[in-house]
PDB file of N, CA and C in Angstrom:
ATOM      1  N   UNK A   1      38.147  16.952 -88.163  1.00  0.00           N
ATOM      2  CA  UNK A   1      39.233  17.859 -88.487  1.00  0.00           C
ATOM      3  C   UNK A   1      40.556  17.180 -88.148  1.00  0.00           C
ATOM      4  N   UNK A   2      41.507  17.182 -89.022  1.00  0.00           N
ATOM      5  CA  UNK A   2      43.195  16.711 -89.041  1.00  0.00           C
ATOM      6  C   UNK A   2      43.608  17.818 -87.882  1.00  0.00           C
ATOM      7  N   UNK A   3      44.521  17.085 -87.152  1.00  0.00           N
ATOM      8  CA  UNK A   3      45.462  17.843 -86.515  1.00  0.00           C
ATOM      9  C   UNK A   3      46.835  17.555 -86.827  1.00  0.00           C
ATOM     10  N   UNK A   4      47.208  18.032 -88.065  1.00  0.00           N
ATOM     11  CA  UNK A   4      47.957  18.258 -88.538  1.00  0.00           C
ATOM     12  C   UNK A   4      49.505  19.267 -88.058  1.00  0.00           C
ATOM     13  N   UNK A   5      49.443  20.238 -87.189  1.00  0.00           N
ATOM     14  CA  UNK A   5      50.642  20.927 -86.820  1.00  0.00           C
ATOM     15  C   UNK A   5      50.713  20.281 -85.200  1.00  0.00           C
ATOM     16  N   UNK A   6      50.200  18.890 -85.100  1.00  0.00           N
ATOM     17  CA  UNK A   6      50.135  18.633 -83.758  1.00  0.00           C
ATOM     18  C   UNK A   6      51.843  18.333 -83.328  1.00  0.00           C
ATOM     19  N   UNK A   7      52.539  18.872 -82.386  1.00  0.00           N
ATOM     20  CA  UNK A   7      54.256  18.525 -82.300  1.00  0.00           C
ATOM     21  C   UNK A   7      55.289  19.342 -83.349  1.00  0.00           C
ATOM     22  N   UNK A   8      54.592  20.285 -83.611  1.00  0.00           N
ATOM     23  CA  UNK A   8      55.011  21.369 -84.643  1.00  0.00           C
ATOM     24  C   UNK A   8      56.579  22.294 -83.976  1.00  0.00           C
ATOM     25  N   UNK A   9      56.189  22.229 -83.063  1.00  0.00           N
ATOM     26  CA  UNK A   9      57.443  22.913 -82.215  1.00  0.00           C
ATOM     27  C   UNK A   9      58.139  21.807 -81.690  1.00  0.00           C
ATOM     28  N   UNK A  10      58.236  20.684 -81.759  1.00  0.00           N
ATOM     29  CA  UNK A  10      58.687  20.276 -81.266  1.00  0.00           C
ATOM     30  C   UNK A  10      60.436  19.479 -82.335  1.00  0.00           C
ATOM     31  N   UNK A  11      59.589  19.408 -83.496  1.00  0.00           N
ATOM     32  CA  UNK A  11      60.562  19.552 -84.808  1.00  0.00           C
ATOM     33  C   UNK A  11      61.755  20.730 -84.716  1.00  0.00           C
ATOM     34  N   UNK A  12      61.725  21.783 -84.177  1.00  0.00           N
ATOM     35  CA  UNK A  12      62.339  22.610 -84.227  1.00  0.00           C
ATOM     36  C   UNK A  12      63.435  22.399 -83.068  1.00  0.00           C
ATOM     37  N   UNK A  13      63.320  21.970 -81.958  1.00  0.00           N
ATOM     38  CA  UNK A  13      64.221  21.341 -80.501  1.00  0.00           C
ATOM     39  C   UNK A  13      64.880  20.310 -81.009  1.00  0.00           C
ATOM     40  N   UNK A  14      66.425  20.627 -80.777  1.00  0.00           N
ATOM     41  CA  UNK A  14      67.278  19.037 -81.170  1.00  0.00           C
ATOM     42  C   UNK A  14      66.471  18.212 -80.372  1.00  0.00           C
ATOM     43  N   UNK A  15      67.226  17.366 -81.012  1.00  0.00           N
ATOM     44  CA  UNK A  15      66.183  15.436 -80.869  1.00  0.00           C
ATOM     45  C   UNK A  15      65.108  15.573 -80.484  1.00  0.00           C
ATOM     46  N   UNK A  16      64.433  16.299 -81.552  1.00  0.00           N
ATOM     47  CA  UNK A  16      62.855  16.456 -81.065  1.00  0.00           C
ATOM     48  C   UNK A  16      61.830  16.361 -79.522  1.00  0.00           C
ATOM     49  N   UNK A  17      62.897  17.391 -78.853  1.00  0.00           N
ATOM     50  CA  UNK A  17      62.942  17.329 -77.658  1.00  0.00           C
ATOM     51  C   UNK A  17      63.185  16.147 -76.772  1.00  0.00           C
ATOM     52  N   UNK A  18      63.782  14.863 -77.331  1.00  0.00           N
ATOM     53  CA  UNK A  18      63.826  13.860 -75.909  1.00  0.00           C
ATOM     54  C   UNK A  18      65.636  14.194 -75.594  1.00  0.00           C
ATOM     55  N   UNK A  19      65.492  13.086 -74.539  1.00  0.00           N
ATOM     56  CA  UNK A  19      67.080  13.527 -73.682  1.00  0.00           C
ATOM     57  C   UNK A  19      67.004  12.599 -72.245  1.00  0.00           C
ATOM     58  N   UNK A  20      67.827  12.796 -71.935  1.00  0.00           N
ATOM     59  CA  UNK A  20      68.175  12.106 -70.292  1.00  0.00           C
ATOM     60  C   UNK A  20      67.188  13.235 -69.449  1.00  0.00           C
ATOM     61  N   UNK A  21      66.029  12.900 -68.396  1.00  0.00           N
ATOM     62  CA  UNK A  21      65.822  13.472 -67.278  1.00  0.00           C
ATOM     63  C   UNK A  21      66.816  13.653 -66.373  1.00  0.00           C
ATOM     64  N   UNK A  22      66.502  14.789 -65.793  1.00  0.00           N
ATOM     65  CA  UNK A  22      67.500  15.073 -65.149  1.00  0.00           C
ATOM     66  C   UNK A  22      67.275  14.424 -63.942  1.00  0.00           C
ATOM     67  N   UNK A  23      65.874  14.306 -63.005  1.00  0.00           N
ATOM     68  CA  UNK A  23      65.560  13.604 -62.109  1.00  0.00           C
ATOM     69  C   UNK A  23      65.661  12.164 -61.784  1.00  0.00           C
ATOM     70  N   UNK A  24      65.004  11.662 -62.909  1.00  0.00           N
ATOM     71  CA  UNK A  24      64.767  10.510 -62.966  1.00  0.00           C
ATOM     72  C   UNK A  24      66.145   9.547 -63.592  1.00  0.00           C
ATOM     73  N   UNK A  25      66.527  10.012 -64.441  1.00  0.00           N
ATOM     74  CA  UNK A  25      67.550   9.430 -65.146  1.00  0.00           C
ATOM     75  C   UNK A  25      67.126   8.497 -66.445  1.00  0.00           C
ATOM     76  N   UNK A  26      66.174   8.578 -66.697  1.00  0.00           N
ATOM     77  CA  UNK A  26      65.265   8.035 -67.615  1.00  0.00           C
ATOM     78  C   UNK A  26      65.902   8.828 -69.518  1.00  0.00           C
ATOM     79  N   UNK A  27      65.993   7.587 -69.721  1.00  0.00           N
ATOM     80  CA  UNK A  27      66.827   8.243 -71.383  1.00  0.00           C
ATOM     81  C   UNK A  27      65.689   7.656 -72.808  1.00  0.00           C
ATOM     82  N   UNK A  28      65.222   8.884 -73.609  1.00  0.00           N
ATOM     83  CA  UNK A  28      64.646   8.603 -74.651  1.00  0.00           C
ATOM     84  C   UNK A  28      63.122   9.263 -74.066  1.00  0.00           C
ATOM     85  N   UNK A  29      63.278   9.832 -73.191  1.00  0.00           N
ATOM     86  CA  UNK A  29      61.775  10.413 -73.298  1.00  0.00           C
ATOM     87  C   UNK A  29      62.020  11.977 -73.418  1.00  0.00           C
ATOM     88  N   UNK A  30      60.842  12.324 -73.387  1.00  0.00           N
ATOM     89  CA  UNK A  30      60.459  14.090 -74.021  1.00  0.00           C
ATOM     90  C   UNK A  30      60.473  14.707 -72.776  1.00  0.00           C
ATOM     91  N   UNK A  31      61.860  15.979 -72.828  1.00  0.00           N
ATOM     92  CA  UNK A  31      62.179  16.513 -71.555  1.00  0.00           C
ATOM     93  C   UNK A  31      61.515  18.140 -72.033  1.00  0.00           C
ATOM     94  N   UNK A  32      60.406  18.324 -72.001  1.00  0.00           N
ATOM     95  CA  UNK A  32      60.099  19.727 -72.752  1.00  0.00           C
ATOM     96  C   UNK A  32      60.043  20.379 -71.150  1.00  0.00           C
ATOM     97  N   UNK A  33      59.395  19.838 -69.707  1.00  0.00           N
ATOM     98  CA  UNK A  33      58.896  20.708 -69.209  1.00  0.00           C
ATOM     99  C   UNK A  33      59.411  21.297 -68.120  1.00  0.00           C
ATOM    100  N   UNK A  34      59.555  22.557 -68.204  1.00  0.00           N
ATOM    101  CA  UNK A  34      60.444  23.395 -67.409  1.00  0.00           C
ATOM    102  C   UNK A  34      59.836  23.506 -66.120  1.00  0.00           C
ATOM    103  N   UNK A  35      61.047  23.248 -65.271  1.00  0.00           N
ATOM    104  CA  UNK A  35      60.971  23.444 -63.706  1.00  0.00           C
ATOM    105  C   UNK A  35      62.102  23.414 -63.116  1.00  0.00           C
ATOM    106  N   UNK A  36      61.612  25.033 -61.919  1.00  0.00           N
ATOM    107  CA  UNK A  36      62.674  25.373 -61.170  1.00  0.00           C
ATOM    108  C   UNK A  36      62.942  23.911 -59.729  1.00  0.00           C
ATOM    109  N   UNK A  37      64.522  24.140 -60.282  1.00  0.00           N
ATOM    110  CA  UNK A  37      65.019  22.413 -59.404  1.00  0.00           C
ATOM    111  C   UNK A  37      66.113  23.386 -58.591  1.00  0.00           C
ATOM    112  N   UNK A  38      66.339  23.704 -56.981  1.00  0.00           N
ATOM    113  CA  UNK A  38      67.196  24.347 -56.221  1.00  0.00           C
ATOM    114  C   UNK A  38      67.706  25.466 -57.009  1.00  0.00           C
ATOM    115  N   UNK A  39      67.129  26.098 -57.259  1.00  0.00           N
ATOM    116  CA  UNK A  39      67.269  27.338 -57.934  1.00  0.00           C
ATOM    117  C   UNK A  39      67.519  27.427 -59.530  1.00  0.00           C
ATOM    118  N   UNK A  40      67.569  26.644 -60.003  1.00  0.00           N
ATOM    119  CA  UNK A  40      67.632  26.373 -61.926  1.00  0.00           C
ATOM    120  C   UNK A  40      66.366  25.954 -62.532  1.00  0.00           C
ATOM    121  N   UNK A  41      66.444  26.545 -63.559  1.00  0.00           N
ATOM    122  CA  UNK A  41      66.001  26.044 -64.588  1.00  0.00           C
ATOM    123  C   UNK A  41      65.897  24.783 -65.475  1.00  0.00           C
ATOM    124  N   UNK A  42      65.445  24.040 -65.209  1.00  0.00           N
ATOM    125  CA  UNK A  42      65.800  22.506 -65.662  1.00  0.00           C
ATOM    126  C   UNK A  42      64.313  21.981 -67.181  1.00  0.00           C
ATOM    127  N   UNK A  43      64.594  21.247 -67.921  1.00  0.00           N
ATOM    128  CA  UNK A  43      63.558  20.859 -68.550  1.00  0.00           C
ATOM    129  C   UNK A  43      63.472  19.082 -67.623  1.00  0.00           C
ATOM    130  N   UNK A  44      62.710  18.902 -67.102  1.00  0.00           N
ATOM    131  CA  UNK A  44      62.905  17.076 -67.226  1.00  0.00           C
ATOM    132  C   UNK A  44      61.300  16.629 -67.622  1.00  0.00           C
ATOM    133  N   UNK A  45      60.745  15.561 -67.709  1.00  0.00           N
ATOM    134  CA  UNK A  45      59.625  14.564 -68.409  1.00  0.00           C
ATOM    135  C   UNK A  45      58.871  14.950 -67.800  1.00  0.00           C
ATOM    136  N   UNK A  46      57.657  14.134 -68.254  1.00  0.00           N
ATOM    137  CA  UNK A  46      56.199  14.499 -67.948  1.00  0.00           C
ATOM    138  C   UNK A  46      55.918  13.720 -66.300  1.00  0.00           C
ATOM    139  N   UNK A  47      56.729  12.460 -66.514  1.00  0.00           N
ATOM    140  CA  UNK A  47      56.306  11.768 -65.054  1.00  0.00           C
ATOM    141  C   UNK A  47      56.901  12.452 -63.790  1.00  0.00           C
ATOM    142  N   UNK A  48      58.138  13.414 -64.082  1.00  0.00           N
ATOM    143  CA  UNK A  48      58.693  13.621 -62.706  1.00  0.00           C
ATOM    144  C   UNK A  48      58.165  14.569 -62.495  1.00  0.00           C
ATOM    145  N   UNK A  49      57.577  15.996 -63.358  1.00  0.00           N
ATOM    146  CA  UNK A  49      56.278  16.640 -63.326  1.00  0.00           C
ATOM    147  C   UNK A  49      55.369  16.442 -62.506  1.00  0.00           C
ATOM    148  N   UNK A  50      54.420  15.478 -62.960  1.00  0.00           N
ATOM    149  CA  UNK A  50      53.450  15.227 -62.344  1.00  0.00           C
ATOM    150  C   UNK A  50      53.873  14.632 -60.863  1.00  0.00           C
ATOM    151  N   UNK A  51      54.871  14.463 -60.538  1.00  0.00           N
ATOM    152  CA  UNK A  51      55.234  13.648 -59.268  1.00  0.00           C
ATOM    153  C   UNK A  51      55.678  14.508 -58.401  1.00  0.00           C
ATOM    154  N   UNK A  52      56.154  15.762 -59.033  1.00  0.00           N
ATOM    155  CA  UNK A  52      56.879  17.171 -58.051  1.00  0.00           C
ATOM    156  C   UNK A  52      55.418  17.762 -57.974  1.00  0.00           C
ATOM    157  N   UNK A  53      54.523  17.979 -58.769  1.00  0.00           N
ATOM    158  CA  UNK A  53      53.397  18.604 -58.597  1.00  0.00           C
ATOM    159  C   UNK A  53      52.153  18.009 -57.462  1.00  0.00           C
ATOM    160  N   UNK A  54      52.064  16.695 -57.441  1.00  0.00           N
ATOM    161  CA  UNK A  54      51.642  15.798 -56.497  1.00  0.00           C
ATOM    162  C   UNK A  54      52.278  16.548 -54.892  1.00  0.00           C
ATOM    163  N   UNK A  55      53.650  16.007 -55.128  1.00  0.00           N
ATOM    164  CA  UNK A  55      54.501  16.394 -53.815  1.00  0.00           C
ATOM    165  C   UNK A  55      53.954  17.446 -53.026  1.00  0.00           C
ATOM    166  N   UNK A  56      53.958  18.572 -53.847  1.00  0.00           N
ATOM    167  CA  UNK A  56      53.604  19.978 -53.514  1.00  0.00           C
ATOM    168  C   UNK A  56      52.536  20.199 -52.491  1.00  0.00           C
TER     169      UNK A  56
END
């Protein structure tokens, strides 16, 4: 089976969701995933994710 609508939402987010992390400072990667940073709302990457989630 095609997975065809795979990144389907993601077409819809300017620059197809990438951007500057906010953590890392890392430019050109995919900032989709939301996390509360000192009280905000922030999107930053998959690696600083997994690295705040580690922390925890």
């Amino acid at each position: 089976m095609s997975k065809a609508h795979r990144g389907k939402g993601l077409k819809e987010v300017p620059a197809g969701g990438r951007g500057t992390c906010p953590i890392c400072g890392r430019t050109g990667v995919k900032v989709i995933y939301e996390q509360e940073i000192e009280g905000k709302k922030t999107k930053i990457c998959k690696i600083c994710k997994a690295h705040l989630a580690k922390v925890k």
